[in-house]
C-alpha atoms as a PDB file:
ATOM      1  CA  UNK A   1       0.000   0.000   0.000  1.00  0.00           C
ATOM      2  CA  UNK A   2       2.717   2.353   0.655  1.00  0.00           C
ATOM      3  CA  UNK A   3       4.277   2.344  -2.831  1.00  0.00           C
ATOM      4  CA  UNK A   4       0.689   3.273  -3.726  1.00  0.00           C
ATOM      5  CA  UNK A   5       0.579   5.945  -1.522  1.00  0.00           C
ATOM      6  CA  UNK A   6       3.864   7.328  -3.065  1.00  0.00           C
ATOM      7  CA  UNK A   7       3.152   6.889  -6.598  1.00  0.00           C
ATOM      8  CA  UNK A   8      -0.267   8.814  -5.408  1.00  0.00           C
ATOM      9  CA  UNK A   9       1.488  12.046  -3.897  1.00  0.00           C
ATOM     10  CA  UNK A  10       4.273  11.770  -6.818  1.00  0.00           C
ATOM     11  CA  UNK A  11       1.399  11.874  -9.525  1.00  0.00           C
ATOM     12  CA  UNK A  12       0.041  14.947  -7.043  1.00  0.00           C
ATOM     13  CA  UNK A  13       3.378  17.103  -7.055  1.00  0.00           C
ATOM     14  CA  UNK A  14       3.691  16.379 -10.846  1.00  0.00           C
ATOM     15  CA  UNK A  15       0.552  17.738 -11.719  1.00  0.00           C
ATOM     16  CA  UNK A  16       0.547  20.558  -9.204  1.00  0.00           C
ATOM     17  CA  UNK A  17       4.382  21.575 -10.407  1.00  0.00           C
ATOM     18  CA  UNK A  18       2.729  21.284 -14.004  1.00  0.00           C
ATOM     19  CA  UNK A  19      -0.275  23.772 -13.068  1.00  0.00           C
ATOM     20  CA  UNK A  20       2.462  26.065 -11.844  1.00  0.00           C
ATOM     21  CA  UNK A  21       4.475  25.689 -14.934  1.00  0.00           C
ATOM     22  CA  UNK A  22       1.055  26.661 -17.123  1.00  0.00           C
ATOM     23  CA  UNK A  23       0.187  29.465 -14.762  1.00  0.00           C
ATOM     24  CA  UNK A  24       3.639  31.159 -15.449  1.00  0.00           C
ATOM     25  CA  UNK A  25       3.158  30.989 -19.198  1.00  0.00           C
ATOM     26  CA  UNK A  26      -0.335  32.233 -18.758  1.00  0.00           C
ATOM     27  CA  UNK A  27       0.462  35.349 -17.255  1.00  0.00           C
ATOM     28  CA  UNK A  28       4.098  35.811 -19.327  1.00  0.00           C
ATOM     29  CA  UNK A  29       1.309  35.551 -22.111  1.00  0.00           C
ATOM     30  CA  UNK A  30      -1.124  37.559 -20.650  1.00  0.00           C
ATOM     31  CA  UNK A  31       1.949  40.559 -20.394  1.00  0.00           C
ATOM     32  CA  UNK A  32       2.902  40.186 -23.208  1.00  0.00           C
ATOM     33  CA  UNK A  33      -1.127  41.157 -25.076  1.00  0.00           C
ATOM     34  CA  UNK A  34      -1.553  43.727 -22.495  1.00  0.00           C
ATOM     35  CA  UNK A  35       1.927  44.861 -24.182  1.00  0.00           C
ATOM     36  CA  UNK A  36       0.452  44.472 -27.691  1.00  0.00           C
ATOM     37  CA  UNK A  37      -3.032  46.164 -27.061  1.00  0.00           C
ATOM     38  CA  UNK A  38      -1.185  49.120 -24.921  1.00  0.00           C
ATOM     39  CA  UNK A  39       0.439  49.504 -28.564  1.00  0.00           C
ATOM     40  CA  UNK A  40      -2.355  49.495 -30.430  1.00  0.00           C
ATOM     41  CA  UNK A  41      -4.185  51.968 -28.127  1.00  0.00           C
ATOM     42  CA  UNK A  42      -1.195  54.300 -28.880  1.00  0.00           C
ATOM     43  CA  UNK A  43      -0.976  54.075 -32.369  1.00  0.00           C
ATOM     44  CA  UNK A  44      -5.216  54.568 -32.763  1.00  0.00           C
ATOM     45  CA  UNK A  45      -4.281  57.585 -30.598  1.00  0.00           C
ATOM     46  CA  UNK A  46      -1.907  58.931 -32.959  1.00  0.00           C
ATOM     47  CA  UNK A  47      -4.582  58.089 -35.919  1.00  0.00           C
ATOM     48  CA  UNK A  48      -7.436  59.488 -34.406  1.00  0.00           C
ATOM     49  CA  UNK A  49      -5.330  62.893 -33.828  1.00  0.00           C
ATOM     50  CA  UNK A  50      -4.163  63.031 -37.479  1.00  0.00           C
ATOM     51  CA  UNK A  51      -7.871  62.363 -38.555  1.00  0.00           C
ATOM     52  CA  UNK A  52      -8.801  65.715 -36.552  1.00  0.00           C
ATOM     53  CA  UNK A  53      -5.949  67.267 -37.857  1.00  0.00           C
ATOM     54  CA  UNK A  54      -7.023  66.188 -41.217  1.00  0.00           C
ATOM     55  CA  UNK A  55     -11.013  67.325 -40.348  1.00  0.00           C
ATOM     56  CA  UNK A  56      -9.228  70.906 -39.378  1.00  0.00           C
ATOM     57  CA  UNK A  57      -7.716  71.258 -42.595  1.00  0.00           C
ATOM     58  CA  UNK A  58     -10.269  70.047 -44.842  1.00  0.00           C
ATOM     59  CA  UNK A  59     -12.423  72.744 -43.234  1.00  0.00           C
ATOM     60  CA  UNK A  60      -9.906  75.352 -43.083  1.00  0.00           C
ATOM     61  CA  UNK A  61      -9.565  74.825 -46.571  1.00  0.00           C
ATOM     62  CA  UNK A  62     -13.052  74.580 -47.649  1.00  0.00           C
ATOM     63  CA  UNK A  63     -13.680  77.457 -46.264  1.00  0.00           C
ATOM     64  CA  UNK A  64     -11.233  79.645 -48.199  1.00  0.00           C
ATOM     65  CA  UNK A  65     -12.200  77.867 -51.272  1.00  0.00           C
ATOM     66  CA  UNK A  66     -15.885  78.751 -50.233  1.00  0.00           C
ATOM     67  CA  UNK A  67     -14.638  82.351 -49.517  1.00  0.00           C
ATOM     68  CA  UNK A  68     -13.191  82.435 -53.219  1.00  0.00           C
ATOM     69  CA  UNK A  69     -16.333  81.317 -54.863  1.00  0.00           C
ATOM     70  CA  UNK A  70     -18.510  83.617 -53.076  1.00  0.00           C
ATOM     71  CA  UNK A  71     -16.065  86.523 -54.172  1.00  0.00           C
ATOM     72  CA  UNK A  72     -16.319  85.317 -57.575  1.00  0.00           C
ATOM     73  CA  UNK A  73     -19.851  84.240 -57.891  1.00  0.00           C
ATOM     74  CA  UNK A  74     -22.010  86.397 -56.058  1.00  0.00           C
ATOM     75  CA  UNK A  75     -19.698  89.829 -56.017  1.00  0.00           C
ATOM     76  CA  UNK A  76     -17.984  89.216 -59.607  1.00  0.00           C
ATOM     77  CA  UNK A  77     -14.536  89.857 -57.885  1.00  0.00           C
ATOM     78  CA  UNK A  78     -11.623  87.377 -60.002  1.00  0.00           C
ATOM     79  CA  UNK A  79      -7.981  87.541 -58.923  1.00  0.00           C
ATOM     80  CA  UNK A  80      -5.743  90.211 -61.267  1.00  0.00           C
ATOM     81  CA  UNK A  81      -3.973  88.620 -64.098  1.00  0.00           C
ATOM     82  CA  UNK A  82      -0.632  91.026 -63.475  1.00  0.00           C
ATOM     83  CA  UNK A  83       0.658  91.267 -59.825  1.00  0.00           C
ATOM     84  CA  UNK A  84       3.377  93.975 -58.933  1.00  0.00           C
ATOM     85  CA  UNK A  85       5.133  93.883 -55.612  1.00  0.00           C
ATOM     86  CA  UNK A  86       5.025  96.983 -53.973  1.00  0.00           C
ATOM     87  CA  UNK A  87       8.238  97.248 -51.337  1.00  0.00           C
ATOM     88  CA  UNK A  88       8.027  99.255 -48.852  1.00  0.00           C
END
């Protein structure tokens, strides 16, 4: 009965050795994505700021081209064909 009794608590520490072995790699792996997504989160940062930056000049430029039209269109106002520079 004894050797039974061993070969009981030897199976016991294996497996309990083994579910310490797996629990390591589970949270080395578990780093490791928190890593990865921390990464991810920074770089949509980064996107999501260009895409306003983007959204700011879009508008900025719409509106000048809006403010050309309007000078055009509506007041009959056209850039001049000869430009001098005037110093001062």
């Amino acid at each position: 009965m004894s050797l039974v009794r061993f070969a009981t608590w030897l199976l016991l520490l294996v497996l309990v050795v083994a579910s310490g072995l797996q629990v390591a790699r589970t949270s080395q792996e578990v780093r490791s994505l928190h890593v990865l997504r921390e990464q991810a989160q920074r770089e949509q940062d980064e996107h999501l700021a260009e895409y306003s930056r983007l959204l700011i000049e879009r508008a900025a430029l719409a509106a000048y081209q809006s403010v050309e039209r309007t000078a055009r269109d509506e007041l009959g106002m056209s850039f001049p064909e000869d430009v001098e520079r005037i110093e001062p």
